[in-house]
N, C-alpha and C. Protein backbone atom coordinates (compact mmCIF):
# COMPACT_ATOMS: atom_id res chain seq x y z
N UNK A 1 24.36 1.24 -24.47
CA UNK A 1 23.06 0.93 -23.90
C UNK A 1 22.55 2.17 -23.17
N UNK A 2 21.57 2.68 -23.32
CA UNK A 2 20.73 3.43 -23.12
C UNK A 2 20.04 3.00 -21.16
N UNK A 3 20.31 4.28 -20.68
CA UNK A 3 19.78 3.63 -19.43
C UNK A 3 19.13 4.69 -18.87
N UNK A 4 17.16 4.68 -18.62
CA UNK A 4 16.47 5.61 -17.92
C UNK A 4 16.24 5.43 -16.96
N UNK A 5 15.59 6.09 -16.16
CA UNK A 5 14.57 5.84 -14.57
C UNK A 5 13.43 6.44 -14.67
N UNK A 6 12.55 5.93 -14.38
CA UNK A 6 10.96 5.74 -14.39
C UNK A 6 10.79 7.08 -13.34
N UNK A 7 9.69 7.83 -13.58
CA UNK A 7 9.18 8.65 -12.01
C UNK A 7 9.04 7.78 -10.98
N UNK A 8 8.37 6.83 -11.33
CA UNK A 8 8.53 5.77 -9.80
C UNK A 8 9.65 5.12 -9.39
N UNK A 9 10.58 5.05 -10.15
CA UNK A 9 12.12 4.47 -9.73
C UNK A 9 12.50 5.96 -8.90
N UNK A 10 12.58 6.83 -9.74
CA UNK A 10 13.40 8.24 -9.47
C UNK A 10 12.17 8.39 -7.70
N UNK A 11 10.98 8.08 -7.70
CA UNK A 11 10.16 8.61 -6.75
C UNK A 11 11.16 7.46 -5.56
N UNK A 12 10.61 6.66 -5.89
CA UNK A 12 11.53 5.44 -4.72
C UNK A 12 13.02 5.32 -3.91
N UNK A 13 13.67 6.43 -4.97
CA UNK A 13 14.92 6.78 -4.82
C UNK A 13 15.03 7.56 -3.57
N UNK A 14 13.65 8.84 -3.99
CA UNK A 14 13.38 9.84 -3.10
C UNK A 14 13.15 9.11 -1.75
N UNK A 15 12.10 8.58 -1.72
CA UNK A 15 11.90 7.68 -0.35
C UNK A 15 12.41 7.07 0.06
N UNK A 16 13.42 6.22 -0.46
CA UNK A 16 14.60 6.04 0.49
C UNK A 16 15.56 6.69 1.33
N UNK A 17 15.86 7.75 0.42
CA UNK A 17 16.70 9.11 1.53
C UNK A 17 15.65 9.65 2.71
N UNK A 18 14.87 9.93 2.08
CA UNK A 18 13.71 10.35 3.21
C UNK A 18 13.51 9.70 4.05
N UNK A 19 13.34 8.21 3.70
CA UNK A 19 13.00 7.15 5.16
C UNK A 19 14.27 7.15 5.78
N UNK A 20 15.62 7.18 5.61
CA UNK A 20 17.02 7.34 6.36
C UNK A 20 17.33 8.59 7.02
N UNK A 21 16.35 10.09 6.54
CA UNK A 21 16.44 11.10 7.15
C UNK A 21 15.62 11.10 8.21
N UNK A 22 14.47 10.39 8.09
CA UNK A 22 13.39 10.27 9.27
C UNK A 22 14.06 9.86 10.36
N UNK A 23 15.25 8.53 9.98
CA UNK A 23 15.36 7.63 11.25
C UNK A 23 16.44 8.21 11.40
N UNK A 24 17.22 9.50 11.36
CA UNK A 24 18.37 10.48 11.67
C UNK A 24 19.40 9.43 11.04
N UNK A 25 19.57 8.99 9.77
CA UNK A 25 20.82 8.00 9.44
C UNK A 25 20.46 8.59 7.97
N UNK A 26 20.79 10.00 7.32
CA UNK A 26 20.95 10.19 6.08
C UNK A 26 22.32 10.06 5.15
N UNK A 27 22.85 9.53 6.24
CA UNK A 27 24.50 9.16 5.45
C UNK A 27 23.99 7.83 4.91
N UNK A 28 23.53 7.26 5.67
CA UNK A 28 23.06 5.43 5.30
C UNK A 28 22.63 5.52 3.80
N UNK A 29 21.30 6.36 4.19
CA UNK A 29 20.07 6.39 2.90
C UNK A 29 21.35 7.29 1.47
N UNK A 30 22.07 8.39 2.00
CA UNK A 30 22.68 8.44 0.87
C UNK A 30 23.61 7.72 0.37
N UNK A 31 24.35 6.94 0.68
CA UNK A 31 25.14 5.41 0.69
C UNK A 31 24.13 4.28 -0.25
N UNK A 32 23.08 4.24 0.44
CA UNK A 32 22.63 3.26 -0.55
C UNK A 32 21.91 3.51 -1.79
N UNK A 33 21.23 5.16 -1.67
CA UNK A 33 21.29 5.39 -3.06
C UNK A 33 22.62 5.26 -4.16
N UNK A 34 24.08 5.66 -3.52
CA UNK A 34 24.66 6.07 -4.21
C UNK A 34 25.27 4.56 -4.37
N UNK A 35 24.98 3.97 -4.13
CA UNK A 35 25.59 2.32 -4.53
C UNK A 35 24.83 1.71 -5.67
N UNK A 36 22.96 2.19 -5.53
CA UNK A 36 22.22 1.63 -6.49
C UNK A 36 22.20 2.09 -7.57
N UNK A 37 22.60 3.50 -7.49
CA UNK A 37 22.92 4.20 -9.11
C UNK A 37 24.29 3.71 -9.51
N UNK A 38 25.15 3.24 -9.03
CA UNK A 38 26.79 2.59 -9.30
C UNK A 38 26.32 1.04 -10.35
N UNK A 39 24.99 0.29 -9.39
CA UNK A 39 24.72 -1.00 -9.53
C UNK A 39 23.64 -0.66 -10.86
N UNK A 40 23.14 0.40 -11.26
CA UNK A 40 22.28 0.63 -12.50
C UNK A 40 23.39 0.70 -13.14
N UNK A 41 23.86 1.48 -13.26
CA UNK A 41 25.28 1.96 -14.34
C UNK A 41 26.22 0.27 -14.70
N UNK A 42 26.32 -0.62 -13.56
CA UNK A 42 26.76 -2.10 -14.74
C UNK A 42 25.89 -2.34 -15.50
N UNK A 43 24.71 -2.45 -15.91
CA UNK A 43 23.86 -2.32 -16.76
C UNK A 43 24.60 -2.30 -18.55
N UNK A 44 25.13 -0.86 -18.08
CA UNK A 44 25.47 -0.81 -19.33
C UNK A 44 26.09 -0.99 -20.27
N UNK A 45 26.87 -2.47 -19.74
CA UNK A 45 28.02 -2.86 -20.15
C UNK A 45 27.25 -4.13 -20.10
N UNK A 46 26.66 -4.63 -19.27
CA UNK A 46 26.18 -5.98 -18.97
C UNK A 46 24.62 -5.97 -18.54
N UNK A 47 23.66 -5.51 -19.53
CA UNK A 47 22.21 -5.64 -19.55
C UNK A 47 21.69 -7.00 -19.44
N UNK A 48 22.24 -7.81 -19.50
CA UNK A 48 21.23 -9.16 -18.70
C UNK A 48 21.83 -10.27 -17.44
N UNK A 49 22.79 -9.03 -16.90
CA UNK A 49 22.91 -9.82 -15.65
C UNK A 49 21.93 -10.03 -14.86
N UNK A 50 20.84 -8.91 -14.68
CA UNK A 50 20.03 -9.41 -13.58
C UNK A 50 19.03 -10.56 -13.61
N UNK A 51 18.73 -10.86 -12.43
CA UNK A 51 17.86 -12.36 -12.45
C UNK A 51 16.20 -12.15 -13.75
N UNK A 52 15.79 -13.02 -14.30
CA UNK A 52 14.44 -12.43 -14.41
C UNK A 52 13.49 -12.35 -13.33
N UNK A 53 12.45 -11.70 -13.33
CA UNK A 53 11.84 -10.96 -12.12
C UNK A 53 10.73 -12.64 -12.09
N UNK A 54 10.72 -13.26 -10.72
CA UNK A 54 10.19 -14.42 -10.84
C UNK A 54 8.54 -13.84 -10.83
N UNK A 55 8.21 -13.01 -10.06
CA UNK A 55 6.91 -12.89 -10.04
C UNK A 55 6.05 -12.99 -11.55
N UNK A 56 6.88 -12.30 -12.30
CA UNK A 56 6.56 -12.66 -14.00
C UNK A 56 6.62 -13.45 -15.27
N UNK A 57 7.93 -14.36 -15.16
CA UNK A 57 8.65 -14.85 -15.82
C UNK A 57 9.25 -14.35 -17.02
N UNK A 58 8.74 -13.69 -17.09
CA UNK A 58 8.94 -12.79 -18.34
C UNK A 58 10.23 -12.12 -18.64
N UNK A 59 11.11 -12.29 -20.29
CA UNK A 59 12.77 -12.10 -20.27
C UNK A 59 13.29 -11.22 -19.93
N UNK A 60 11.73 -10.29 -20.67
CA UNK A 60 12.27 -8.93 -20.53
C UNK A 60 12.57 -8.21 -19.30
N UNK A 61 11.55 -8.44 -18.20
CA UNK A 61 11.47 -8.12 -17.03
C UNK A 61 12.83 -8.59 -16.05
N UNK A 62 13.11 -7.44 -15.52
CA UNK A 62 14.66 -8.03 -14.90
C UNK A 62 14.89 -7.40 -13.38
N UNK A 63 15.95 -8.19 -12.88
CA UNK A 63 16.07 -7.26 -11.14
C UNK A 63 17.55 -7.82 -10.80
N UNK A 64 17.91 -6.63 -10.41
CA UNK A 64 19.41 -6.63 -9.65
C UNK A 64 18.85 -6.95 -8.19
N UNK A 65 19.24 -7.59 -7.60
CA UNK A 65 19.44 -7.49 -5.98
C UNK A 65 20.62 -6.49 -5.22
N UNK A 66 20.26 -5.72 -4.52
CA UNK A 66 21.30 -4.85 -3.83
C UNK A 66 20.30 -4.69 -2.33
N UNK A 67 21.09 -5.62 -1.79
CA UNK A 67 20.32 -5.95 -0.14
C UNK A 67 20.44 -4.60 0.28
N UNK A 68 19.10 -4.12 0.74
CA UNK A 68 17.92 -5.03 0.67
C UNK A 68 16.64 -4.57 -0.50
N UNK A 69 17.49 -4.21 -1.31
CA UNK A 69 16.61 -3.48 -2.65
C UNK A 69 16.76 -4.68 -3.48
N UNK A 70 15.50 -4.43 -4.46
CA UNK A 70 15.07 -4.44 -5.73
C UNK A 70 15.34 -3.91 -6.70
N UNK A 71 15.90 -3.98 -7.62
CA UNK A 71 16.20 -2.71 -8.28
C UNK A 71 15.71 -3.18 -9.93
N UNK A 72 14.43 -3.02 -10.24
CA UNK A 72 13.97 -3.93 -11.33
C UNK A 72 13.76 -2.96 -12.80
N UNK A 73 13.88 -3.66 -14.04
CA UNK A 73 14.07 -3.35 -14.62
C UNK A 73 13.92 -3.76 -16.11
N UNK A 74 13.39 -2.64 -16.91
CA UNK A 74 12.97 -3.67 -18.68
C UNK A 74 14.36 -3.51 -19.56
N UNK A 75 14.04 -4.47 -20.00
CA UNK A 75 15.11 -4.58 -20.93
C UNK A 75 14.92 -4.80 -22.49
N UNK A 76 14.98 -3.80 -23.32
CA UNK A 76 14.83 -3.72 -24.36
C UNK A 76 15.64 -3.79 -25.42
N UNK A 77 16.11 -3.93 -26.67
CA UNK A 77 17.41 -4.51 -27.73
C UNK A 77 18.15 -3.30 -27.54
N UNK A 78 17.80 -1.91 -27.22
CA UNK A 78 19.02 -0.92 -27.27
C UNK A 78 18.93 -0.17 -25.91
N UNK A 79 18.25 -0.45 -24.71
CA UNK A 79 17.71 0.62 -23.77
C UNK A 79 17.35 -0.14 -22.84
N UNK A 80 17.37 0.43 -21.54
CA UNK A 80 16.99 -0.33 -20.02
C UNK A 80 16.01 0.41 -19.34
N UNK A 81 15.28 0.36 -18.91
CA UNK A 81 14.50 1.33 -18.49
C UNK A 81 13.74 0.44 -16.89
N UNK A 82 14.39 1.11 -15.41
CA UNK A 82 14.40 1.09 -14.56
C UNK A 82 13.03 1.62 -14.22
N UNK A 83 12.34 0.77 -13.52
CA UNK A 83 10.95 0.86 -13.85
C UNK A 83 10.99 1.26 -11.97
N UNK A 84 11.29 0.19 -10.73
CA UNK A 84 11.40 0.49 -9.45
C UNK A 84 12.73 0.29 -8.64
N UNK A 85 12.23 0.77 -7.52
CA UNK A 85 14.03 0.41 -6.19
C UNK A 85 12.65 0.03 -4.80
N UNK A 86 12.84 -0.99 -5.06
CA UNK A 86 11.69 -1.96 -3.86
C UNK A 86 12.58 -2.50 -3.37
N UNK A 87 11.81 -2.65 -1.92
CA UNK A 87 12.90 -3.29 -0.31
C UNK A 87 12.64 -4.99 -1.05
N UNK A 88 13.42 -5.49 -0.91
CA UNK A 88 13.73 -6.66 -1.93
C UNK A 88 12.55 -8.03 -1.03
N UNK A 89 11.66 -7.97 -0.01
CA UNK A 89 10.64 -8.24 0.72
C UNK A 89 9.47 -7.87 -0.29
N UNK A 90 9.33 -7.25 -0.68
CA UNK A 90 8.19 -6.86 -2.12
C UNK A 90 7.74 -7.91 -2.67
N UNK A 91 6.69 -7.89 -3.30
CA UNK A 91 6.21 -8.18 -4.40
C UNK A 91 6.22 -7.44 -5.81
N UNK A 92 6.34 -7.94 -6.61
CA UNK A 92 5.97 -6.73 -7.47
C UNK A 92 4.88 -6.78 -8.43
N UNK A 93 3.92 -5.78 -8.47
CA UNK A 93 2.77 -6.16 -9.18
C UNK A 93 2.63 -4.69 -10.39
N UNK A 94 2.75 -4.20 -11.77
CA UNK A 94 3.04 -4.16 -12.55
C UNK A 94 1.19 -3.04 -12.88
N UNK A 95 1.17 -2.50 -13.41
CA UNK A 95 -0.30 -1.69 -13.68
C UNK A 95 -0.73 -2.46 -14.75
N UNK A 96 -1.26 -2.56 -14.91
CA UNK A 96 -2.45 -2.91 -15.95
C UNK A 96 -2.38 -2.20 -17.26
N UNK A 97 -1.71 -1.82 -18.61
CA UNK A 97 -2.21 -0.93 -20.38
C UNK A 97 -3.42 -1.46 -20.55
């Protein structure tokens, strides 16, 4: 299984370390990045564990929970493609093609 990250996943990633460097706790923020890339990587053994994303219903649309993230994600027949890492308080609302 094929597994990417979106600029806005990879951007969100960024802002999480950053918001843990702001509040002087960059061990934290790097801890929980480095747990959510551990929690992408089951993925690839097990692509439909995560819940479907309720805001959508939709199969394809998927989300790991890793308190207090989001970690959402498409799921396609050969490939995953990690679309965000949202404080799991989110909504998620999707752009418009």
């Amino acid at each position: 299984m094929n597994i990417t990250l979106s600029d806005s996943a990879i951007s969100d990633l960024k802002g999480i370390g950053e918001y843990y460097i702001k509040e002087d706790l960059p061990d934290v923020g790097q801890s929980f990045i480095a747990a959510i890339l551990a929690r992408i990587e089951t993925l690839t053994d097990h692509p439909d564990i995560g819940r479907i994303v309720p805001e959508f219903s939709a199969e394809h649309i998927r989300e790991l929970i890793h308190p207090p993230f989001r970690i959402v994600y498409l799921r396609d027949i050969d490939s995953i493609q990690i679309i965000r890492v949202w404080r799991s308080e989110r909504l998620l609302v999707l752009p418009e093609n």
